[in-house]
Protein backbone atom coordinates (compact mmCIF):
# COMPACT_ATOMS: atom_id res chain seq x y z
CA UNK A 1 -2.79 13.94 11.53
CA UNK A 2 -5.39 13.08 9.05
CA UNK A 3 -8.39 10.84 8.62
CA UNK A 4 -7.60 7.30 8.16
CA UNK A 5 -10.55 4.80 6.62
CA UNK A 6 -8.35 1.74 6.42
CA UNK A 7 -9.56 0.10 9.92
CA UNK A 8 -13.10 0.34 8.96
CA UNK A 9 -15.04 -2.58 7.34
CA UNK A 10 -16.56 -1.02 4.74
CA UNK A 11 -19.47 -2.23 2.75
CA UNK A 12 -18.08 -5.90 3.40
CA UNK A 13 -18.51 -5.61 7.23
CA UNK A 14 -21.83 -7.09 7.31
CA UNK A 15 -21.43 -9.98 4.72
CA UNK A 16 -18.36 -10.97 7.04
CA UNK A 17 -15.84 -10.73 4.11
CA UNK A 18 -12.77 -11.83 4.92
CA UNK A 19 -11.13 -9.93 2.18
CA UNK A 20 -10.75 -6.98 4.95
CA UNK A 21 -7.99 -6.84 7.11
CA UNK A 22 -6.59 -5.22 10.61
CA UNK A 23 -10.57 -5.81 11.84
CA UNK A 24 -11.63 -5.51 15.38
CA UNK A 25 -14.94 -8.10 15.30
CA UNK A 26 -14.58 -9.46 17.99
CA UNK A 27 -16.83 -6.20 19.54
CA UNK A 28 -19.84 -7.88 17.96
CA UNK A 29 -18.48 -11.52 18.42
CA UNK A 30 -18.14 -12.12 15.18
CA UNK A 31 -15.11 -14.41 13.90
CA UNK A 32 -11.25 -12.91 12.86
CA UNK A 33 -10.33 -15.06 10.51
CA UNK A 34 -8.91 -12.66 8.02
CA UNK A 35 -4.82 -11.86 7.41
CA UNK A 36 -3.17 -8.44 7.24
CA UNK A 37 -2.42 -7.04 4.06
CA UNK A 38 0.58 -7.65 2.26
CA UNK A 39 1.58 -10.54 4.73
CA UNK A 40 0.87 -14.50 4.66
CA UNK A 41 -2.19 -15.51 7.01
CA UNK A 42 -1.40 -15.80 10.54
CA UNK A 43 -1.16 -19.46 11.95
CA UNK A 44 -2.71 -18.55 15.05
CA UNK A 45 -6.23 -16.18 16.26
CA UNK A 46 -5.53 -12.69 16.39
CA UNK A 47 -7.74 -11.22 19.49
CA UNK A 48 -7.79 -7.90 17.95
CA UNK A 49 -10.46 -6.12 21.09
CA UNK A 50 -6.72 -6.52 22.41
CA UNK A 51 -4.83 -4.74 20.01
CA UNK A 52 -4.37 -0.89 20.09
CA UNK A 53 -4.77 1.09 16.80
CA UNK A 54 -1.55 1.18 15.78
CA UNK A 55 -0.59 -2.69 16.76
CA UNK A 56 -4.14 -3.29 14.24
CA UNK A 57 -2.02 -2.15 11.27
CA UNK A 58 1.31 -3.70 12.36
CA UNK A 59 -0.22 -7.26 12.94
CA UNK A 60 2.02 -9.69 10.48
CA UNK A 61 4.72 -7.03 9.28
CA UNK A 62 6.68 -6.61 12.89
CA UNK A 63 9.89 -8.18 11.46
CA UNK A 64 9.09 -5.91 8.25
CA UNK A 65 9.14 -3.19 10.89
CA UNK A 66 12.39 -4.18 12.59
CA UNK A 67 14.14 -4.59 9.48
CA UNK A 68 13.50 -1.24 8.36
CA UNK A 69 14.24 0.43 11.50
CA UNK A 70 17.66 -1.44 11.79
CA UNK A 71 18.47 -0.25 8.19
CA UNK A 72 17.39 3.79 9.55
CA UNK A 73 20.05 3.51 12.12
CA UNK A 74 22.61 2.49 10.28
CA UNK A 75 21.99 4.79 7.31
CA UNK A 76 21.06 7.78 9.69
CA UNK A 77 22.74 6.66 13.13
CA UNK A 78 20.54 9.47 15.35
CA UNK A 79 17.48 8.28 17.29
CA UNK A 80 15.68 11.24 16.30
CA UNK A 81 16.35 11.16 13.03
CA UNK A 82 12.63 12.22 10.92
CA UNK A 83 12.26 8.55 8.76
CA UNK A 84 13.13 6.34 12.46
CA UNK A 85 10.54 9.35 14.14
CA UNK A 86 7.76 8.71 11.64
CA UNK A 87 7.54 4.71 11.35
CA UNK A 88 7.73 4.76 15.48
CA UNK A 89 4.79 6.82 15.44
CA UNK A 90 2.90 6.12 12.81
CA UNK A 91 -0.34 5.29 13.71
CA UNK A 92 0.26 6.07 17.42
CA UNK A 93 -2.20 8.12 18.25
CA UNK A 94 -6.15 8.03 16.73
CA UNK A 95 -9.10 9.62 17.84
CA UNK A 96 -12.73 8.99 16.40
CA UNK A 97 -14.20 12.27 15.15
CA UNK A 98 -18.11 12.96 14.43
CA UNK A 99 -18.73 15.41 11.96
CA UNK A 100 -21.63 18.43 13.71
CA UNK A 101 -24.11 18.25 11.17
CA UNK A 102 -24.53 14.78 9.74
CA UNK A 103 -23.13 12.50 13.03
CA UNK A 104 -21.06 10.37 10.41
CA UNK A 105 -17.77 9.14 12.80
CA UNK A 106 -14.28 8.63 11.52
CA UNK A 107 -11.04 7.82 12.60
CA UNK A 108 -8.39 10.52 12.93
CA UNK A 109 -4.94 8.88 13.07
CA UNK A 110 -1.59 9.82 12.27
CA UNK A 111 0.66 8.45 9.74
CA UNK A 112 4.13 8.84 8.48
CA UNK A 113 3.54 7.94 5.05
CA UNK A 114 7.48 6.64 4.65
CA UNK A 115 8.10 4.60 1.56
CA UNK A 116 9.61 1.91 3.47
CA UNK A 117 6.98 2.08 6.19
CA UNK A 118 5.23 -1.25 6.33
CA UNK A 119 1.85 -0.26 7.81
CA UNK A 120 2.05 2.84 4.71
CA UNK A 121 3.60 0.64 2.19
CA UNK A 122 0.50 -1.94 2.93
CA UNK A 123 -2.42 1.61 2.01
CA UNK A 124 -0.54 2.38 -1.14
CA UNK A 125 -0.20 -0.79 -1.95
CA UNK A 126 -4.28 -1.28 -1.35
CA UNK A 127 -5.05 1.62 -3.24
CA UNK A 128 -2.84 0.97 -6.26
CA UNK A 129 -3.88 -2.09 -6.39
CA UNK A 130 -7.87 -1.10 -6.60
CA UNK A 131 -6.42 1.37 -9.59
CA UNK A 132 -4.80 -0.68 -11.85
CA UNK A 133 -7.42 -2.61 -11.39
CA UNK A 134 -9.72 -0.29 -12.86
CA UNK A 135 -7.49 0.71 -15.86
CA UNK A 136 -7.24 -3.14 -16.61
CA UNK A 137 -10.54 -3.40 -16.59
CA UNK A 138 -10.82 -0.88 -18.98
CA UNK A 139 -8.97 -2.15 -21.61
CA UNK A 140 -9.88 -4.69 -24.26
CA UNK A 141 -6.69 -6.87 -24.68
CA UNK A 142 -4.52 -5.58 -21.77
CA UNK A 143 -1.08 -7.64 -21.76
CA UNK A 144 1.76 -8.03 -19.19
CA UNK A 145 5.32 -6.99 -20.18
CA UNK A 146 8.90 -8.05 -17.95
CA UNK A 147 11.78 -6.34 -18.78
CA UNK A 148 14.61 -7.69 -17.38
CA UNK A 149 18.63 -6.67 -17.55
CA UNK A 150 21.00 -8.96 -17.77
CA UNK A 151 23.27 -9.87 -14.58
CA UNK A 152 26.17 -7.26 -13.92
CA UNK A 153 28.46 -6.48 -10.69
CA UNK A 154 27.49 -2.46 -11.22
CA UNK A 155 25.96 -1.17 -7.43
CA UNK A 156 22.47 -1.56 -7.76
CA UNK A 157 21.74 2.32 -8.02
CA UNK A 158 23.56 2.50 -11.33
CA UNK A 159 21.56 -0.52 -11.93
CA UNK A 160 18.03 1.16 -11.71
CA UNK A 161 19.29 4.75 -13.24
CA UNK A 162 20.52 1.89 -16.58
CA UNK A 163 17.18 0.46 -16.66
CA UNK A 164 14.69 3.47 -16.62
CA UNK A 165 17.46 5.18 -19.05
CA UNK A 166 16.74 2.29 -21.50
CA UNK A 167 12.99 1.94 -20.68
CA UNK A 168 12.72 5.69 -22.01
CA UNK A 169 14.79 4.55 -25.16
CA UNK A 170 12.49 1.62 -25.84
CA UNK A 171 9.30 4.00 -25.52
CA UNK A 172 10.89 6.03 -28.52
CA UNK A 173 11.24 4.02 -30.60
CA UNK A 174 8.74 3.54 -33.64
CA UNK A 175 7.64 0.13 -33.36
CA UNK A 176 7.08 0.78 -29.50
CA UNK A 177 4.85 3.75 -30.40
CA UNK A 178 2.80 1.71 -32.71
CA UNK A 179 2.08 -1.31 -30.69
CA UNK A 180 1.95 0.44 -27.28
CA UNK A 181 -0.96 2.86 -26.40
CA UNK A 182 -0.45 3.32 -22.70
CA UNK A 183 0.35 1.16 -19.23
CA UNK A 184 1.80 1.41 -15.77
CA UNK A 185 5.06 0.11 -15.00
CA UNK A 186 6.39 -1.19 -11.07
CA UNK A 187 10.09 -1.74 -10.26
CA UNK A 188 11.12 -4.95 -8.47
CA UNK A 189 14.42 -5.80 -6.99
CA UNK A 190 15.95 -8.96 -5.39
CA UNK A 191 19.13 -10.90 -5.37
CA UNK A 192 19.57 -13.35 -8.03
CA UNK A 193 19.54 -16.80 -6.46
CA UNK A 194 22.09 -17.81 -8.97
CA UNK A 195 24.77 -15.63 -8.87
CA UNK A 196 23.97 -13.11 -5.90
CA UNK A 197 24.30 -10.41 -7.99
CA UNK A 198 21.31 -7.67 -7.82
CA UNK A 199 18.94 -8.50 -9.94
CA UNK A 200 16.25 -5.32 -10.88
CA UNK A 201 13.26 -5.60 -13.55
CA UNK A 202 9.97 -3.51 -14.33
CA UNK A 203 6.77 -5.08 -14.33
CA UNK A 204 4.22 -3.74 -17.10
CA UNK A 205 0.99 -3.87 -17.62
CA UNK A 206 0.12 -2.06 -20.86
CA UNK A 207 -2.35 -1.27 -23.39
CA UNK A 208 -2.04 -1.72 -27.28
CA UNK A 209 -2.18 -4.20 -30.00
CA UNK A 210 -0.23 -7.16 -30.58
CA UNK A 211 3.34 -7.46 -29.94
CA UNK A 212 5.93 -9.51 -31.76
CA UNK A 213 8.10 -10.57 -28.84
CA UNK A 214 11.25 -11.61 -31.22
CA UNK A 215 10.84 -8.11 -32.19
CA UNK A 216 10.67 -6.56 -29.30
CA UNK A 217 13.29 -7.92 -27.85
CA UNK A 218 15.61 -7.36 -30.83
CA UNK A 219 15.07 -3.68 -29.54
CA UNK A 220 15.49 -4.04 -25.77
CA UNK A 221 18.31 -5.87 -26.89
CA UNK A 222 19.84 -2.88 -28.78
CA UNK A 223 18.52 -0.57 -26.11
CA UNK A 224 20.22 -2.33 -23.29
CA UNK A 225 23.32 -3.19 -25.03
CA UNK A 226 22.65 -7.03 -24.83
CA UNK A 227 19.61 -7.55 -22.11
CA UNK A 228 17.77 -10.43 -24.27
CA UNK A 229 15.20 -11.31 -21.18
CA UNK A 230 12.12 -10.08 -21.52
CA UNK A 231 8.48 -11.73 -21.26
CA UNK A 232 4.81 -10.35 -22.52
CA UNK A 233 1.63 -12.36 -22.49
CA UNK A 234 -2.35 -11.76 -22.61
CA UNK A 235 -4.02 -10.77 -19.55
CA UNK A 236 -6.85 -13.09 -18.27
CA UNK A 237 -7.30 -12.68 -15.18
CA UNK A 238 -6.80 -8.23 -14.48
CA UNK A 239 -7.76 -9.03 -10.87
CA UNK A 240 -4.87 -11.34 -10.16
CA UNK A 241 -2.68 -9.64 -12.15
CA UNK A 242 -3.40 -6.32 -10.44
CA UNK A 243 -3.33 -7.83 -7.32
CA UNK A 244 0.69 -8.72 -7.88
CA UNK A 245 2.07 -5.63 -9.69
CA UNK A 246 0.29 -3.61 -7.15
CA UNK A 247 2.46 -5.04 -4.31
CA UNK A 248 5.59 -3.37 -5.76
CA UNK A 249 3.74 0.28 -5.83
CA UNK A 250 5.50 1.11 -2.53
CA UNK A 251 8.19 -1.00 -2.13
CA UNK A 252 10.43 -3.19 -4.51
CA UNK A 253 11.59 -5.75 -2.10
CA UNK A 254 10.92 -6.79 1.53
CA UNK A 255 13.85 -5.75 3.47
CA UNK A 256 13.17 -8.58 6.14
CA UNK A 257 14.15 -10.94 3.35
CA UNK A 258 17.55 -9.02 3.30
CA UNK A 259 21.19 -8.67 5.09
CA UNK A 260 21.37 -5.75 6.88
CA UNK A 261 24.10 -4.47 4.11
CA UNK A 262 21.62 -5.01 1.06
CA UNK A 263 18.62 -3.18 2.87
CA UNK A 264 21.08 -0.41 3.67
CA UNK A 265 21.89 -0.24 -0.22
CA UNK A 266 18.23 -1.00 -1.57
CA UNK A 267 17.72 2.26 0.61
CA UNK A 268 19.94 4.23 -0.31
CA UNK A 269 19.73 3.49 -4.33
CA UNK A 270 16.06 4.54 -4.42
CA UNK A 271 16.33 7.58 -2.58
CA UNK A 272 14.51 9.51 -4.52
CA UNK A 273 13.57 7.53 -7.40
CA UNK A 274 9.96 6.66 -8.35
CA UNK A 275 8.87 3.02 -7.72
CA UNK A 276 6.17 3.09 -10.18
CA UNK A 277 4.80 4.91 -13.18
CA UNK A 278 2.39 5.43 -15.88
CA UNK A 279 2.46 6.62 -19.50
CA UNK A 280 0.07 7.12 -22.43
CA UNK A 281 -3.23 6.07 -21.56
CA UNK A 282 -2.78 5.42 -18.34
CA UNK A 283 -1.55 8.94 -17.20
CA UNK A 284 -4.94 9.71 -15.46
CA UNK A 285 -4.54 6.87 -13.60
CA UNK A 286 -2.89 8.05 -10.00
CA UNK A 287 -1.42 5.18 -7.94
CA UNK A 288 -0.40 7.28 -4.59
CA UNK A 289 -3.67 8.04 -2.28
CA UNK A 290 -4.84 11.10 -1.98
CA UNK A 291 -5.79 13.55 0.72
CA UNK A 292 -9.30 15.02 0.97
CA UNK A 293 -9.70 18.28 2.51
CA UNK A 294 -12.53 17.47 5.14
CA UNK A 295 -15.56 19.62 5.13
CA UNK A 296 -17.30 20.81 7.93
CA UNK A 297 -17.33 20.77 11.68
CA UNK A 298 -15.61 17.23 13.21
CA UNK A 299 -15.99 16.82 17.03
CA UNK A 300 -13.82 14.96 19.12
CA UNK A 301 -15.17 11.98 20.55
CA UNK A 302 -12.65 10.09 22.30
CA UNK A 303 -9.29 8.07 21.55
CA UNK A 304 -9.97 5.27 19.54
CA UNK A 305 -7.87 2.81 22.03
CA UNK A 306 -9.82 3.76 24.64
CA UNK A 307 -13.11 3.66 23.54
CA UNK A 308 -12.58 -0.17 21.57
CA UNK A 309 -11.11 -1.14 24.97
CA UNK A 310 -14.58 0.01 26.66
CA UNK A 311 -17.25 -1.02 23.89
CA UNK A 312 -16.92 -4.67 25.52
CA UNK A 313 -18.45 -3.39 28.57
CA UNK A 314 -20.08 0.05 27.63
CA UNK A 315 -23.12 0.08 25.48
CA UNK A 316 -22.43 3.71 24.72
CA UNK A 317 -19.05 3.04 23.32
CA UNK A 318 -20.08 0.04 21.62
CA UNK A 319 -22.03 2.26 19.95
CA UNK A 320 -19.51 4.48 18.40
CA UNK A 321 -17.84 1.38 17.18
CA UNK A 322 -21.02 0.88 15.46
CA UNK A 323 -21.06 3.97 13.87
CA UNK A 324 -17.97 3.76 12.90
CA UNK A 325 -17.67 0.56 10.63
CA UNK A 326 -21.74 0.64 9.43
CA UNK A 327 -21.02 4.27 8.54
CA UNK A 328 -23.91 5.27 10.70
CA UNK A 329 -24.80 8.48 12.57
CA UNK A 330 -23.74 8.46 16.04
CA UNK A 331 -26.63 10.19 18.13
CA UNK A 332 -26.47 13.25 19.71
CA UNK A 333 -27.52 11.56 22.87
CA UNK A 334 -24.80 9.10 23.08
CA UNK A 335 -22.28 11.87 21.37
CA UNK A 336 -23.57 13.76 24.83
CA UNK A 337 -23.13 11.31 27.03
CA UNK A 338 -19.34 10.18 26.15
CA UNK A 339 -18.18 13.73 25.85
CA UNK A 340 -20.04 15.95 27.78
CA UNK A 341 -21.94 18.99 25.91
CA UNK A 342 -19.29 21.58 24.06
CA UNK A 343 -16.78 19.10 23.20
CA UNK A 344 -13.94 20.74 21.15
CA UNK A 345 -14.13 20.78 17.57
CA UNK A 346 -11.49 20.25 15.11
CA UNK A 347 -10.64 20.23 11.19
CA UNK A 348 -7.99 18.26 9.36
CA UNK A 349 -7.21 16.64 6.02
CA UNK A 350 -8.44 13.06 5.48
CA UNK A 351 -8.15 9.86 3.37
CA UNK A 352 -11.40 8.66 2.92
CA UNK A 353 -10.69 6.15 -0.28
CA UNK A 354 -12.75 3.67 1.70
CA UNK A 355 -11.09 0.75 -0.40
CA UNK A 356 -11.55 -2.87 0.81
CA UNK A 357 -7.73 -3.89 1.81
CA UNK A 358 -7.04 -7.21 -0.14
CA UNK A 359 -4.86 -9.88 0.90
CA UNK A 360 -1.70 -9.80 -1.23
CA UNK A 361 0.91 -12.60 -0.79
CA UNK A 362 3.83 -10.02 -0.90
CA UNK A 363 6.93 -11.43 -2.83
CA UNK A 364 6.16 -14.68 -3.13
CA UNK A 365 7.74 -15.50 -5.93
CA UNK A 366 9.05 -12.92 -8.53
């Protein structure tokens, strides 16, 4: 169990941002109109009063869901198997919490944080994406690197174990060295719509000087054994390019997009593997969300399903709601009247990165 921040609205709330996602406004009648992270905007209104924590989080990625959970049973074949466990929980159960001295509320939920869960894969994603960001922004002539291999009939995990081998080699090499200060790579991985064969390239964003890209080619080119594909350009816009590389911090591909034999494969090949990286000047950036140890006393005040379900009708749990996304103290007297006096306390970790969710069109494109 630990804290979760990402259903809260966050210094946005009261501008009405649409930026946010997974939003419950309808508790001060305020307009939905923005889409779930990660996911194309919905077509149709989204009551979310309606919607219980966990279906907040899910909202746009069910067939993301389903394809992932079809690929766990076939790679796993037991029900209770930990990975199918963990995305059919995650986010089940959430209770708000008010801390004893300073009456701040948050949200204690569980989460399975599975690589290939959607409703995970959509956080990391978020905070990767406000991270990269940040290094970009950093940086006075930040460009954007492809490196691509060319087509082969290998399975795809000797595929991606190829490509990092020969990333490594090109970050040896002298002229690499000299151009290159820094940068944070993402893997991506699709089917070629040519020739069907899998088709696996790193995205990078990097820091250095200018790059001769006949030059740099000639050495992926010696690296890779004949790979002549690759791509670099300027940076003007960090936000939009942040915004895309980001998508691919938790997951390569969408598996919905997939046969049920490729998702089983795309799996099984990154088992293991990292799906992102950073080198140079850009190893103090971290692009997986932490956990903060919570400090003090945090009292139970109800489950979070429960109490949005009530606020319509209930002043006092309208209240908590309140709280909640202003980042307000709840009052004692309210606290008091919900729970009754010696409500049990509890302690857990929490992630409190309190990062405005932005709307990534996942994939669209590569």
């Amino acid at each position: 169990m630990t804290f979760n921040a990402e259903a809260r609205f966050g210094d946005a709330w009261q501008g009405g941002n649409t930026s946010d996602i997974n939003i419950p406004r309808n508790f001060l009648n305020e307009p939905q109109d923005s889409a779930p992270l990660l996911e194309p905007p919905e077509t149709t209104a989204i009551d979310y009063s309606k919607l219980s924590y966990r279906e907040r989080f899910m909202a746009g990625k069910w067939q993301e869901y389903l394809a992932t959970e079809e690929a766990y049973k076939e790679i796993y074949g037991s029900p209770s198997n930990g990975h199918l466990y963990g995305i059919r929980h995650c986010r089940k159960f959430a209770t708000f919490a008010r801390n004893a001295d300073t009456a701040e509320v948050k949200v204690m939920a569980s989460s399975c944080r599975d690589r290939w869960c959607p409703m995970c894969a959509a956080e990391k994603a978020s905070f990767a994406n406000k991270q990269t960001l940040a290094y970009l922004q950093g940086l006075r002539k930040p460009r954007f690197l492809t490196l691509t291999l060319k087509h082969s009939e290998l399975d795809l995990a000797e595929q991606l174990q190829f490509l990092q081998e020969c990333f490594r080699k090109l970050r040896s090499r002298v002229y690499w060295k000299a151009k290159i200060k820094g940068g944070i790579w993402f893997l991506q991985v699709h089917r070629s719509e040519s020739d069907g064969l899998w088709h696996p390239h790193l995205h990078i964003v990097v820091d250095g000087y200018y790059i001769e890209q006949a030059v740099l080619s000639d050495l992926w080119k010696l690296v890779t054994y004949g790979s002549l594909v690759l791509d670099i350009r300027r940076i003007h816009d960090a936000e939009s390019t942040a915004q895309y590389v980001s998508r691919y911090a938790s997951r390569p591909a969408r598996l919905e997009h997939m046969p049920l034999a490729d998702r089983v494969e795309m799996i099984e090949s990154l088992h293991g593997k990292r799906l992102c990286g950073t080198f140079g000047t850009a190893k103090c950036v971290t692009l997986t969300p932490p956990k903060v140890e919570c400090d003090g006393e945090w009292q139970e005040v109800g489950f979070y399903d429960e109490i949005n379900k009530k606020a319509a009708s209930n002043p006092d749990y309208k209240a908590v709601l309140e709280a909640y996304h202003l980042e307000q103290p709840l009052s004692d007297e309210i606290f008091n009247r919900i729970t009754g006096v010696g409500s049990r306390a509890f302690c857990s970790n929490y992630d409190d990165t309190r990062q405005v969710q932005l709307y990534l069109d996942f994939f669209k494109g590569s």
